[in-house]
PDB file of N, CA and C in Angstrom:
ATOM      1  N   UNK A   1       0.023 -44.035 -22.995  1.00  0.00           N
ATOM      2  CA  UNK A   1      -0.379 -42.860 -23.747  1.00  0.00           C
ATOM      3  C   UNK A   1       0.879 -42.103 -24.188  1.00  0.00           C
ATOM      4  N   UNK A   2       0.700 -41.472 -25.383  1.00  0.00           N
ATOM      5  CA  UNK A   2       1.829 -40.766 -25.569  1.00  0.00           C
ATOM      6  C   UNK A   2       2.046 -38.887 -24.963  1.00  0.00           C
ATOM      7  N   UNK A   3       2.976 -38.937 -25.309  1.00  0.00           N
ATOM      8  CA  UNK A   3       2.526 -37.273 -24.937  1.00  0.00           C
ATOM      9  C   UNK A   3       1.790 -36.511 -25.567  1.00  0.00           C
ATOM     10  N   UNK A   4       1.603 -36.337 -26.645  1.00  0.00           N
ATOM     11  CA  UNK A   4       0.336 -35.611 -27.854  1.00  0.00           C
ATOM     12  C   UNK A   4      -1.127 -36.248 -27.165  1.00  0.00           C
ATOM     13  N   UNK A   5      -0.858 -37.294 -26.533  1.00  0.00           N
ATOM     14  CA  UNK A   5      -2.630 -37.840 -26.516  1.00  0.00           C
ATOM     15  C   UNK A   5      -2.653 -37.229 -24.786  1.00  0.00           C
ATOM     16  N   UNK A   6      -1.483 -37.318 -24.067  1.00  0.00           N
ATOM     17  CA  UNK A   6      -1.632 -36.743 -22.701  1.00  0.00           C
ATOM     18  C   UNK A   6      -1.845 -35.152 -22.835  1.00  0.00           C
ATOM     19  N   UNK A   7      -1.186 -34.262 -24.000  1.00  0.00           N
ATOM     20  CA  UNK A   7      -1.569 -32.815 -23.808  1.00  0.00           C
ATOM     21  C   UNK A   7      -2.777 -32.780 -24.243  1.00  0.00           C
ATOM     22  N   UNK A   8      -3.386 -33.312 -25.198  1.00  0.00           N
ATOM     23  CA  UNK A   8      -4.902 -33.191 -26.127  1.00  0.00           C
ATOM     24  C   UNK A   8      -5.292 -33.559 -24.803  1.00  0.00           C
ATOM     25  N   UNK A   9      -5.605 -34.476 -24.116  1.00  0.00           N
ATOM     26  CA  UNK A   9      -6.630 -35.208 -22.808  1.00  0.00           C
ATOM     27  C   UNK A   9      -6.598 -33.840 -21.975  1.00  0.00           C
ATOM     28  N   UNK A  10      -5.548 -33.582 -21.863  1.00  0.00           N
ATOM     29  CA  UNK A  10      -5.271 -32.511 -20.360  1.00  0.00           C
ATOM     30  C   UNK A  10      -6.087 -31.089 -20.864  1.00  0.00           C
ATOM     31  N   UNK A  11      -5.923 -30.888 -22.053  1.00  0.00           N
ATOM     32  CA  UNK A  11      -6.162 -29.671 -22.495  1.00  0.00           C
ATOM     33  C   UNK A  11      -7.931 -29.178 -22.903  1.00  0.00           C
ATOM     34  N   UNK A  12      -8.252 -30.588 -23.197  1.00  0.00           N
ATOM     35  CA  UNK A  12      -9.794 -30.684 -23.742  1.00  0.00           C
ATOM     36  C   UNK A  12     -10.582 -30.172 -23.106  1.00  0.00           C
ATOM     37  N   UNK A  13     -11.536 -29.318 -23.272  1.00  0.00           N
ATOM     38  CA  UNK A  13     -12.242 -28.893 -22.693  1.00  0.00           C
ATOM     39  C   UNK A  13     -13.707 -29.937 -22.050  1.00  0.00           C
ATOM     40  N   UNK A  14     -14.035 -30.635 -22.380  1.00  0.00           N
ATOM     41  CA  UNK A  14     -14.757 -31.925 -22.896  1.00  0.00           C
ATOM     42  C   UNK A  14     -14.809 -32.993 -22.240  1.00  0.00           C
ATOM     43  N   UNK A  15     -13.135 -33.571 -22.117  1.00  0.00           N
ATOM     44  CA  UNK A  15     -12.887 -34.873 -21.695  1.00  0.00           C
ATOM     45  C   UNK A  15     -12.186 -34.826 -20.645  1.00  0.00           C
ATOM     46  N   UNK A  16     -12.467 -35.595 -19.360  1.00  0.00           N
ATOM     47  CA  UNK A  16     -11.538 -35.618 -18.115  1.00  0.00           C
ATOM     48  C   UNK A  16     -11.368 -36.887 -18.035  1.00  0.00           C
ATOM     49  N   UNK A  17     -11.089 -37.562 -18.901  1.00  0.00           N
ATOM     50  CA  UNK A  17     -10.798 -39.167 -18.779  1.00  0.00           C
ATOM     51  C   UNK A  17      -9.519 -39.477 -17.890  1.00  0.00           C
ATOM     52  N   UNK A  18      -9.096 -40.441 -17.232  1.00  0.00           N
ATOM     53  CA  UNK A  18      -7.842 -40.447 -16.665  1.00  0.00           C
ATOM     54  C   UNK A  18      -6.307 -40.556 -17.360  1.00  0.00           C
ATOM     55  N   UNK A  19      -5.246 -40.309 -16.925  1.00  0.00           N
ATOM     56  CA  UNK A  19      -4.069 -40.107 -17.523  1.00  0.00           C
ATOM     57  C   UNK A  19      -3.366 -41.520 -17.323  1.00  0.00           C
ATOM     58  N   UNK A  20      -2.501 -42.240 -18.279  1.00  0.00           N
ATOM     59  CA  UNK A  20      -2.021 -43.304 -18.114  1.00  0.00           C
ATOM     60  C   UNK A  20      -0.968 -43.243 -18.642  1.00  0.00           C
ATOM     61  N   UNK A  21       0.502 -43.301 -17.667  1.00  0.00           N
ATOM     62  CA  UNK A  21       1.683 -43.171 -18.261  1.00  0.00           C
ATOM     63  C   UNK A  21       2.340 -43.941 -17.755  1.00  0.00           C
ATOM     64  N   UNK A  22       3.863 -44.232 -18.170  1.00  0.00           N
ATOM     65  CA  UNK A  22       4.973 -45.715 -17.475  1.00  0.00           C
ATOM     66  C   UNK A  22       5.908 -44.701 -17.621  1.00  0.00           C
ATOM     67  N   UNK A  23       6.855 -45.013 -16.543  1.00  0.00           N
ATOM     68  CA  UNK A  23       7.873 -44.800 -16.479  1.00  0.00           C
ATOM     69  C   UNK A  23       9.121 -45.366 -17.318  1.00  0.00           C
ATOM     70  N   UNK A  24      10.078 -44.633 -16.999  1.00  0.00           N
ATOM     71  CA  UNK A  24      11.364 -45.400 -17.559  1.00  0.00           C
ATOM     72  C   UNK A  24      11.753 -47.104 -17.460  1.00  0.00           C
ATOM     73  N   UNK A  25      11.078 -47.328 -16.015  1.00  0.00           N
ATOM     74  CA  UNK A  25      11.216 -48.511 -15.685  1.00  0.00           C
ATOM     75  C   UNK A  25      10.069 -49.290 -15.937  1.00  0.00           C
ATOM     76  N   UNK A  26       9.121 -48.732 -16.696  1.00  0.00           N
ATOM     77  CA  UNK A  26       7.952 -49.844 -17.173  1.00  0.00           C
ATOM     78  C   UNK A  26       7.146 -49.637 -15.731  1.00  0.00           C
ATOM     79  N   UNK A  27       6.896 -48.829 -14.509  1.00  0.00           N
ATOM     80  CA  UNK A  27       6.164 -48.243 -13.727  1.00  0.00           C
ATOM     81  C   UNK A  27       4.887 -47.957 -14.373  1.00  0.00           C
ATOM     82  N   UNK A  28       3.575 -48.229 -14.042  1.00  0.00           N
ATOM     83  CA  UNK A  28       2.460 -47.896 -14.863  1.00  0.00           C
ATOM     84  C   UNK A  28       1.343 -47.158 -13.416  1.00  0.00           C
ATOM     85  N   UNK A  29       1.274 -45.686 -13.975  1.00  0.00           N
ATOM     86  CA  UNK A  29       0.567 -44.705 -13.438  1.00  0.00           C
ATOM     87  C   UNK A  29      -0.473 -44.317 -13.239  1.00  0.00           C
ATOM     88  N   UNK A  30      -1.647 -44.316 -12.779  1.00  0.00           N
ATOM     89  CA  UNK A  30      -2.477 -43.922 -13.640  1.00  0.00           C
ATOM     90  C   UNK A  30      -3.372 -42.831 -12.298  1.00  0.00           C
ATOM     91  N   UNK A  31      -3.907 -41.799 -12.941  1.00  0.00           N
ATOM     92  CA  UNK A  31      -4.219 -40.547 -12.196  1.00  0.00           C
ATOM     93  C   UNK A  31      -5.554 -39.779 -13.180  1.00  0.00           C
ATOM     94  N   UNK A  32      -6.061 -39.307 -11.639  1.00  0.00           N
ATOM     95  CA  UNK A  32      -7.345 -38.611 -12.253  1.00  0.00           C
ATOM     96  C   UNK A  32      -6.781 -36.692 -12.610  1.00  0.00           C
ATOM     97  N   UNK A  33      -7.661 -36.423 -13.264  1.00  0.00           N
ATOM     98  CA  UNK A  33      -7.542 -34.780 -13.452  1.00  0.00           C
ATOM     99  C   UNK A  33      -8.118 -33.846 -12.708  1.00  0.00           C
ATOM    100  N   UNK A  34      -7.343 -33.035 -11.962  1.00  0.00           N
ATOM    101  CA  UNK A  34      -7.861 -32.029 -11.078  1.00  0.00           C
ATOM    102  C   UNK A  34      -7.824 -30.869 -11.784  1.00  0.00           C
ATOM    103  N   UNK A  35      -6.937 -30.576 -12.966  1.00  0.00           N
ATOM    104  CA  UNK A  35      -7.173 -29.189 -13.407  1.00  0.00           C
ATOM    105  C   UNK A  35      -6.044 -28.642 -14.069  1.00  0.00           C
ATOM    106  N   UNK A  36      -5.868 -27.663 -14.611  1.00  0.00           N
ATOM    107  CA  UNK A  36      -4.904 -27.190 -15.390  1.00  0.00           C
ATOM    108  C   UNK A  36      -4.320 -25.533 -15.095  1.00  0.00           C
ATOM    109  N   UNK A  37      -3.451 -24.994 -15.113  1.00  0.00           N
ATOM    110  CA  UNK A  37      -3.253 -23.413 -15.104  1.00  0.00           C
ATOM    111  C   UNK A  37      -1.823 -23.448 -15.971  1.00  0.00           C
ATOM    112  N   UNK A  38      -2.247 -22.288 -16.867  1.00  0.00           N
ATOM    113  CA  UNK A  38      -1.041 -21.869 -17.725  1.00  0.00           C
ATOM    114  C   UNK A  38      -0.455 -20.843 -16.842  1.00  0.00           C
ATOM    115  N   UNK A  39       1.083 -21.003 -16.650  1.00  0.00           N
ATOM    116  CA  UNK A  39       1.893 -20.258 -16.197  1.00  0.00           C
ATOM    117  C   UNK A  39       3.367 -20.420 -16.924  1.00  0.00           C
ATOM    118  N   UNK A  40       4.264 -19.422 -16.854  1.00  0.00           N
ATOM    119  CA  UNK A  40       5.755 -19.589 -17.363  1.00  0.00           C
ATOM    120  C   UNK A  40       5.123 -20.097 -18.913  1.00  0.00           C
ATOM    121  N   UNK A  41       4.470 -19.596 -19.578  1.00  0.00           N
ATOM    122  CA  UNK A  41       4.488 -20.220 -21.529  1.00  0.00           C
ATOM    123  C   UNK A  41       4.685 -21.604 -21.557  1.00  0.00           C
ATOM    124  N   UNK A  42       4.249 -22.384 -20.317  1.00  0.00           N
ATOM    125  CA  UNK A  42       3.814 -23.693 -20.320  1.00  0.00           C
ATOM    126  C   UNK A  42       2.343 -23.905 -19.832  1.00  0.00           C
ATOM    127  N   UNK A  43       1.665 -25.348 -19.652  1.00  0.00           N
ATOM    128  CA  UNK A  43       0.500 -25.162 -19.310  1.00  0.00           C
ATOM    129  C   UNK A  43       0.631 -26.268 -18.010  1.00  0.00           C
ATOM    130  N   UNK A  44       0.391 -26.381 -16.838  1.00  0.00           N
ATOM    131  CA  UNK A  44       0.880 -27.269 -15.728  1.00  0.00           C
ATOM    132  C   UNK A  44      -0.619 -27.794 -15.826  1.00  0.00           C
ATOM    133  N   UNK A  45      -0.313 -29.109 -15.480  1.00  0.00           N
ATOM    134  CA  UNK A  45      -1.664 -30.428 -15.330  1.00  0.00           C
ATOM    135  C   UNK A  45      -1.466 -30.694 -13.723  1.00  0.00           C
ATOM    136  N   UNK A  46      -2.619 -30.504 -13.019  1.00  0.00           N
ATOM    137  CA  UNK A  46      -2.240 -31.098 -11.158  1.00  0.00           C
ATOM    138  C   UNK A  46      -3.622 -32.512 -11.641  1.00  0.00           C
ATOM    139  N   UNK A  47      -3.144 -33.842 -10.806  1.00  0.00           N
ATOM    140  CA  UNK A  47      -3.782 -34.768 -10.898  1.00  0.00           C
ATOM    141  C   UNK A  47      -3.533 -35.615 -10.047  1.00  0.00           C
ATOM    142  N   UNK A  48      -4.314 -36.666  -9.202  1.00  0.00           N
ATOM    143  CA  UNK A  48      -4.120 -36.866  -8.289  1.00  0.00           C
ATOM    144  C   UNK A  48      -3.800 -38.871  -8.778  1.00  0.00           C
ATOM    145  N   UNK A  49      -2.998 -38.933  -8.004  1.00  0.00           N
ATOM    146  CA  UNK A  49      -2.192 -40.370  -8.098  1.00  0.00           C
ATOM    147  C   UNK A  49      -3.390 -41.571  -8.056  1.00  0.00           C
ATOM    148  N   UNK A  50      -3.963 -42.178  -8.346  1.00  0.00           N
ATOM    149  CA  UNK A  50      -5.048 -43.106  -8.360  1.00  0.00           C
ATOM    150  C   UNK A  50      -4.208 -44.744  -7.992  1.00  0.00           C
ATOM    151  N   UNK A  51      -3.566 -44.968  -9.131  1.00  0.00           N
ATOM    152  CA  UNK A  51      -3.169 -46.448  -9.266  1.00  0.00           C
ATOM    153  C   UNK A  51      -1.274 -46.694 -10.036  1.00  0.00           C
ATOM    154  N   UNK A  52      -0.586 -47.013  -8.797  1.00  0.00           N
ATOM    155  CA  UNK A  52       0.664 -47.511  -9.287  1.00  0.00           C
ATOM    156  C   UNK A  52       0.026 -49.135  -9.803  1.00  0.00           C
ATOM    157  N   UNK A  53       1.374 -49.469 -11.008  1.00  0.00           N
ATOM    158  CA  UNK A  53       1.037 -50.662 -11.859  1.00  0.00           C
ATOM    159  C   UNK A  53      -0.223 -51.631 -11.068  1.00  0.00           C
ATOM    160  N   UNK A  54      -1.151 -50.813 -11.051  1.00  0.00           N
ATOM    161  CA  UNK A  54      -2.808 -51.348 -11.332  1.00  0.00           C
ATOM    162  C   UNK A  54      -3.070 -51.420 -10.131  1.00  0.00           C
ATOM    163  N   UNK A  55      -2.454 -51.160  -8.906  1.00  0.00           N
ATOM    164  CA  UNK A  55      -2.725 -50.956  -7.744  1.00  0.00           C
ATOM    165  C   UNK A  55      -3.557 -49.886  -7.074  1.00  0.00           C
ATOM    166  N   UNK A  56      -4.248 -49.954  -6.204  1.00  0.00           N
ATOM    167  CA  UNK A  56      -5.374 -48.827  -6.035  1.00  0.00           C
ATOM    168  C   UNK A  56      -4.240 -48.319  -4.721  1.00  0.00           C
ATOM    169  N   UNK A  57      -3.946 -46.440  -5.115  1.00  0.00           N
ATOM    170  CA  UNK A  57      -2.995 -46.106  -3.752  1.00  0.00           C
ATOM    171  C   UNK A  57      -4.487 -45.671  -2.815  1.00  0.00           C
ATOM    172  N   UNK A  58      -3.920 -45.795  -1.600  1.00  0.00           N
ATOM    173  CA  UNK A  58      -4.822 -45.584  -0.121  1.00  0.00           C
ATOM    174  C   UNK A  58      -4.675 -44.131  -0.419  1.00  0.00           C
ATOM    175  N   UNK A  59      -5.402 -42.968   0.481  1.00  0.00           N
ATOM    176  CA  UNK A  59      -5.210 -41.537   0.796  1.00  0.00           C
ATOM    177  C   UNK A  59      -3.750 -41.273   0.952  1.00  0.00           C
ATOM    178  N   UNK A  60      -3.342 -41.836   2.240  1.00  0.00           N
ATOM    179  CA  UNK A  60      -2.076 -42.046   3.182  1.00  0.00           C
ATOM    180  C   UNK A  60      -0.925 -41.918   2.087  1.00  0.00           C
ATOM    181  N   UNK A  61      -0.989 -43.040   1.120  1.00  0.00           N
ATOM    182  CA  UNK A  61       0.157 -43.020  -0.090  1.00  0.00           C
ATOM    183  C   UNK A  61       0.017 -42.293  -1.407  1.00  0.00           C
ATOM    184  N   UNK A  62      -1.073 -41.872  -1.422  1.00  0.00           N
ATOM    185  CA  UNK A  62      -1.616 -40.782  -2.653  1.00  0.00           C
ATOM    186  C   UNK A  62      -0.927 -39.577  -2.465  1.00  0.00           C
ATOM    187  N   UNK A  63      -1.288 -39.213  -3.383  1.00  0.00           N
ATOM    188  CA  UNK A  63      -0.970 -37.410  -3.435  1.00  0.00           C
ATOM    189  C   UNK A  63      -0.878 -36.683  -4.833  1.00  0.00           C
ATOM    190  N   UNK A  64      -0.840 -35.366  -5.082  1.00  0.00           N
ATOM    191  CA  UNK A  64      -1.041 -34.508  -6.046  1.00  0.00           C
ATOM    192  C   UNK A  64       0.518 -35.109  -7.349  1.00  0.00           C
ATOM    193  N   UNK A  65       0.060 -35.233  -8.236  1.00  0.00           N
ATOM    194  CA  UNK A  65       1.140 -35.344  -9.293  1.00  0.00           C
ATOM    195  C   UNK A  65       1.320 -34.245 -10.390  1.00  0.00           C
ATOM    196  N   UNK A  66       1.870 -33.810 -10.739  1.00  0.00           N
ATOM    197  CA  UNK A  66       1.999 -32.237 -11.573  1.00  0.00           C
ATOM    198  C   UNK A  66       2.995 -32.482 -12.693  1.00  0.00           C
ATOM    199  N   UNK A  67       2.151 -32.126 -13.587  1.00  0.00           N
ATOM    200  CA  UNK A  67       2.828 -32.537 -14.921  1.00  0.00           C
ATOM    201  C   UNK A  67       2.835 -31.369 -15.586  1.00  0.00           C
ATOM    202  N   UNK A  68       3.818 -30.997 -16.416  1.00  0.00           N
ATOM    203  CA  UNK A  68       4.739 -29.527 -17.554  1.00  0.00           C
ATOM    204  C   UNK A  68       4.156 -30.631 -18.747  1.00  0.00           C
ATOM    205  N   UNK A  69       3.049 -29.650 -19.401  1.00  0.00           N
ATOM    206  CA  UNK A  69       2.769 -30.090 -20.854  1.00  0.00           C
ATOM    207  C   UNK A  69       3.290 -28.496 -21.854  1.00  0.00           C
ATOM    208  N   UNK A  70       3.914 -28.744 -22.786  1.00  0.00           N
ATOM    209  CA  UNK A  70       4.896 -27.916 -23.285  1.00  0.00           C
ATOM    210  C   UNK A  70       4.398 -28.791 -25.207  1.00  0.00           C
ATOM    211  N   UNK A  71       4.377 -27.337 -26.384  1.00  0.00           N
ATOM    212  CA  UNK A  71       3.839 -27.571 -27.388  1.00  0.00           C
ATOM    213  C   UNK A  71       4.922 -26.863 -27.945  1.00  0.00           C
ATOM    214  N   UNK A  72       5.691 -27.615 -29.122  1.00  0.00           N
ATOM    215  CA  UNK A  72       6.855 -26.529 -29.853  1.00  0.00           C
ATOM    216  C   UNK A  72       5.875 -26.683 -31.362  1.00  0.00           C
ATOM    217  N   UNK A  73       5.640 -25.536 -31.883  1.00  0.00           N
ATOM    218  CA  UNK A  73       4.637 -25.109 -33.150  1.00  0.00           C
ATOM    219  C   UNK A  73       5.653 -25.569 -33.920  1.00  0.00           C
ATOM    220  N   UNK A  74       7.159 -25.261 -33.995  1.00  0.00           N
ATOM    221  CA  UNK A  74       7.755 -25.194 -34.955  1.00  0.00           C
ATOM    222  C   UNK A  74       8.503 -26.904 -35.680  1.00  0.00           C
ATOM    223  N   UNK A  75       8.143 -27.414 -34.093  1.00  0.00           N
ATOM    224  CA  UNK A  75       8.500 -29.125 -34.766  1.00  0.00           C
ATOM    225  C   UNK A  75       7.510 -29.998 -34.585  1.00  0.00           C
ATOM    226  N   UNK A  76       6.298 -29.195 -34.176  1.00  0.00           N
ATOM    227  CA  UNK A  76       5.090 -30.127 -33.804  1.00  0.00           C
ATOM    228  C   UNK A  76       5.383 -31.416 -33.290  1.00  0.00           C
ATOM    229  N   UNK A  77       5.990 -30.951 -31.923  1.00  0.00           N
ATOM    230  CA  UNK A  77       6.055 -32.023 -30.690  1.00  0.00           C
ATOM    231  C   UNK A  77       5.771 -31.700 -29.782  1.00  0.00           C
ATOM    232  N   UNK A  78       5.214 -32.605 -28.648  1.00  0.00           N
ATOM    233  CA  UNK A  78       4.656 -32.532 -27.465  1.00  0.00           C
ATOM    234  C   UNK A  78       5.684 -32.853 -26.643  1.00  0.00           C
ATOM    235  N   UNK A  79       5.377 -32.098 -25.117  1.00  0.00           N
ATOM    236  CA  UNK A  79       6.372 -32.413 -24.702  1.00  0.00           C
ATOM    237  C   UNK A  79       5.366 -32.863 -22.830  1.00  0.00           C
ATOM    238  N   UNK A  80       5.617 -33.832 -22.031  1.00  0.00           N
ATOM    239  CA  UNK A  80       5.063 -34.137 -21.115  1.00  0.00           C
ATOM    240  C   UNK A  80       5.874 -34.597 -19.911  1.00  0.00           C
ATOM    241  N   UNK A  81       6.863 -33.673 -18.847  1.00  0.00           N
ATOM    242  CA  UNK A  81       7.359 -34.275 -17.766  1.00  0.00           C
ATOM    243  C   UNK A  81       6.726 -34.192 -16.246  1.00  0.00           C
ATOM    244  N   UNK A  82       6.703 -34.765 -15.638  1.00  0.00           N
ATOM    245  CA  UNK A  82       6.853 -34.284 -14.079  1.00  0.00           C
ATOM    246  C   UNK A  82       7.303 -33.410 -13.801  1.00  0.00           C
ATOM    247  N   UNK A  83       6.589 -32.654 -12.714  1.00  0.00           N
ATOM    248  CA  UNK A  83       7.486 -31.020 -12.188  1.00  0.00           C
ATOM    249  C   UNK A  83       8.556 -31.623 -10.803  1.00  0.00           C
ATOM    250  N   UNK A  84       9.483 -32.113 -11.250  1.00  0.00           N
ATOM    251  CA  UNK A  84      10.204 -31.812  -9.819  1.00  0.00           C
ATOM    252  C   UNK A  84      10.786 -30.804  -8.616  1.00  0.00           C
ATOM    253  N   UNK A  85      10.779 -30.168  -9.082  1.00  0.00           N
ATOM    254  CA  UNK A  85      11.653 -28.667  -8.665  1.00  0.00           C
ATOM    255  C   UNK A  85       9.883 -28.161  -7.711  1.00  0.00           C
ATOM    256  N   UNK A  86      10.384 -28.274  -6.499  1.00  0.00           N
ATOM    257  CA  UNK A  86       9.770 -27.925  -5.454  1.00  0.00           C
ATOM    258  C   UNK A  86       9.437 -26.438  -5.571  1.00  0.00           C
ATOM    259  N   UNK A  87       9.872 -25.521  -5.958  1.00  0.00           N
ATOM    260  CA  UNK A  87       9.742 -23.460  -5.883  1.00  0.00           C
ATOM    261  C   UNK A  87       8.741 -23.813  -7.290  1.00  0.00           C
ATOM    262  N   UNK A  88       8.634 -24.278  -8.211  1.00  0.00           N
ATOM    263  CA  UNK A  88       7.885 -24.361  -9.255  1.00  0.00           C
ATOM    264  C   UNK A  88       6.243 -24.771  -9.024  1.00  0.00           C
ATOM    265  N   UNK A  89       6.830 -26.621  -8.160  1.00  0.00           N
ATOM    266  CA  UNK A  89       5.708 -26.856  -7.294  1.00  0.00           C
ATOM    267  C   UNK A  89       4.481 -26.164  -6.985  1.00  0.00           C
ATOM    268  N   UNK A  90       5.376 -25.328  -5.876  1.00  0.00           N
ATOM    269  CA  UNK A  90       4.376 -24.531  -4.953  1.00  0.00           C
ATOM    270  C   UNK A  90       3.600 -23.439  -5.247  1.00  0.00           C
ATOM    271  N   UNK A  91       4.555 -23.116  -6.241  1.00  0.00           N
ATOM    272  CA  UNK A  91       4.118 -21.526  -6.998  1.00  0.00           C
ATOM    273  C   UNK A  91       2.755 -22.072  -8.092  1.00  0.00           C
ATOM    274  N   UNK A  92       2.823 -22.739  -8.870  1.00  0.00           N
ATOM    275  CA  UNK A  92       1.843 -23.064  -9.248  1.00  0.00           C
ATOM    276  C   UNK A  92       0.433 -23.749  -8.552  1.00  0.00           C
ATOM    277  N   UNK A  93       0.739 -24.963  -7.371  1.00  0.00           N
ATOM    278  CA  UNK A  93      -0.152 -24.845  -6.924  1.00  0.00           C
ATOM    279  C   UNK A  93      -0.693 -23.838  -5.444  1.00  0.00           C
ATOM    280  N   UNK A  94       0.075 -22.447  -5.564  1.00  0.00           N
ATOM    281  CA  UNK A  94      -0.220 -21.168  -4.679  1.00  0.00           C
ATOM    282  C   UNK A  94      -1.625 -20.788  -6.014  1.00  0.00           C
ATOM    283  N   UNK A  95      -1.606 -20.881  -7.266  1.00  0.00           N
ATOM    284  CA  UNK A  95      -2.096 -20.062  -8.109  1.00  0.00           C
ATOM    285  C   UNK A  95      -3.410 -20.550  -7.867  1.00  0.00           C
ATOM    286  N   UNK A  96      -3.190 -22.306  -8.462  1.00  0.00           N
ATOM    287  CA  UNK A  96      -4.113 -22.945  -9.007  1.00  0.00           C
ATOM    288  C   UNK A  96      -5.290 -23.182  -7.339  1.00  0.00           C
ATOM    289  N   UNK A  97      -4.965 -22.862  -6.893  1.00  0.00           N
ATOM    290  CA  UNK A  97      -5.661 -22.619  -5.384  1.00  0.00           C
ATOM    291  C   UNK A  97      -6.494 -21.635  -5.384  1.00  0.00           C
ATOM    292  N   UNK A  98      -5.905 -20.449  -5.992  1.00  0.00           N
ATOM    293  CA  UNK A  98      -6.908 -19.198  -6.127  1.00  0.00           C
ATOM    294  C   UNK A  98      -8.055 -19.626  -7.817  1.00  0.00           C
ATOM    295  N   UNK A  99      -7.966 -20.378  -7.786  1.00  0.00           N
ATOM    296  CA  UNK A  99      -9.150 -20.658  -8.705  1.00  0.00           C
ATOM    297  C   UNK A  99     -10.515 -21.443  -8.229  1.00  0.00           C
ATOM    298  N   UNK A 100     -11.002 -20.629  -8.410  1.00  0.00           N
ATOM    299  CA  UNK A 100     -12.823 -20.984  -8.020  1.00  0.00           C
ATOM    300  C   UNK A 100     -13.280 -22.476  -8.284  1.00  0.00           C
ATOM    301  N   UNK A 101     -13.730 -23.198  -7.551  1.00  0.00           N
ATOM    302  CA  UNK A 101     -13.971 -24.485  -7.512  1.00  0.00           C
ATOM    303  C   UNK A 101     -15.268 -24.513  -8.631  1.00  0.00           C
ATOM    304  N   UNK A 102     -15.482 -24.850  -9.438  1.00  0.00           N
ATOM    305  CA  UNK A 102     -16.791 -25.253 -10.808  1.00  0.00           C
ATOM    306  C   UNK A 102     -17.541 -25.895  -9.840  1.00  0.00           C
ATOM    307  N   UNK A 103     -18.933 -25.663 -10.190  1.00  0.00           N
ATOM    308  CA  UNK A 103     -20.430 -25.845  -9.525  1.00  0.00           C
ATOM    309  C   UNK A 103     -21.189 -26.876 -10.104  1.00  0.00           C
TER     310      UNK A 103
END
């Protein structure tokens, strides 16, 4: 997927289809959607790790993946990384915690 089709997916109100991305090294990802919160004039994606290159991960090796989807109006590009930075991490998912679980 590219990044324009990963911010449209993440952003849709509509569609929670899963996210499918490769790494630098041809690594192939693929993760479900837990949810979104705009913070810092970006919009953060939390999603949970499903399948390294087509592999189903156990609980044990799973875990939350957090992605910076970022929109520049002025060159109409998308922009889609991993959050590494641990204080960013946490702070966002401190937020996205205080949001009411949908019924």
């Amino acid at each position: 997927m590219t990044d324009k089709e990963i911010y449209e997916l993440l952003v849709a109100d509509d569609d929670y289809g899963n996210v499918f991305m490769e790494d630098d090294d041809g690594k192939k990802f693929e993760m479900e959607q837990i949810g979104i919160i705009p913070m810092h004039g970006v919009i953060y994606a939390v999603l949970d790790l499903l399948k390294v290159d087509d592999v189903e991960i156990s609980e044990d090796d799973g875990g939350i993946v957090m992605l910076e989807l970022d929109y520049d109006e002025e060159s109409d590009e998308y922009y889609v990384s991993t959050v590494e930075d641990d204080e960013i991490f946490e702070e966002v998912m401190f937020e996205f915690e205080k949001i009411p679980e949908e019924k």
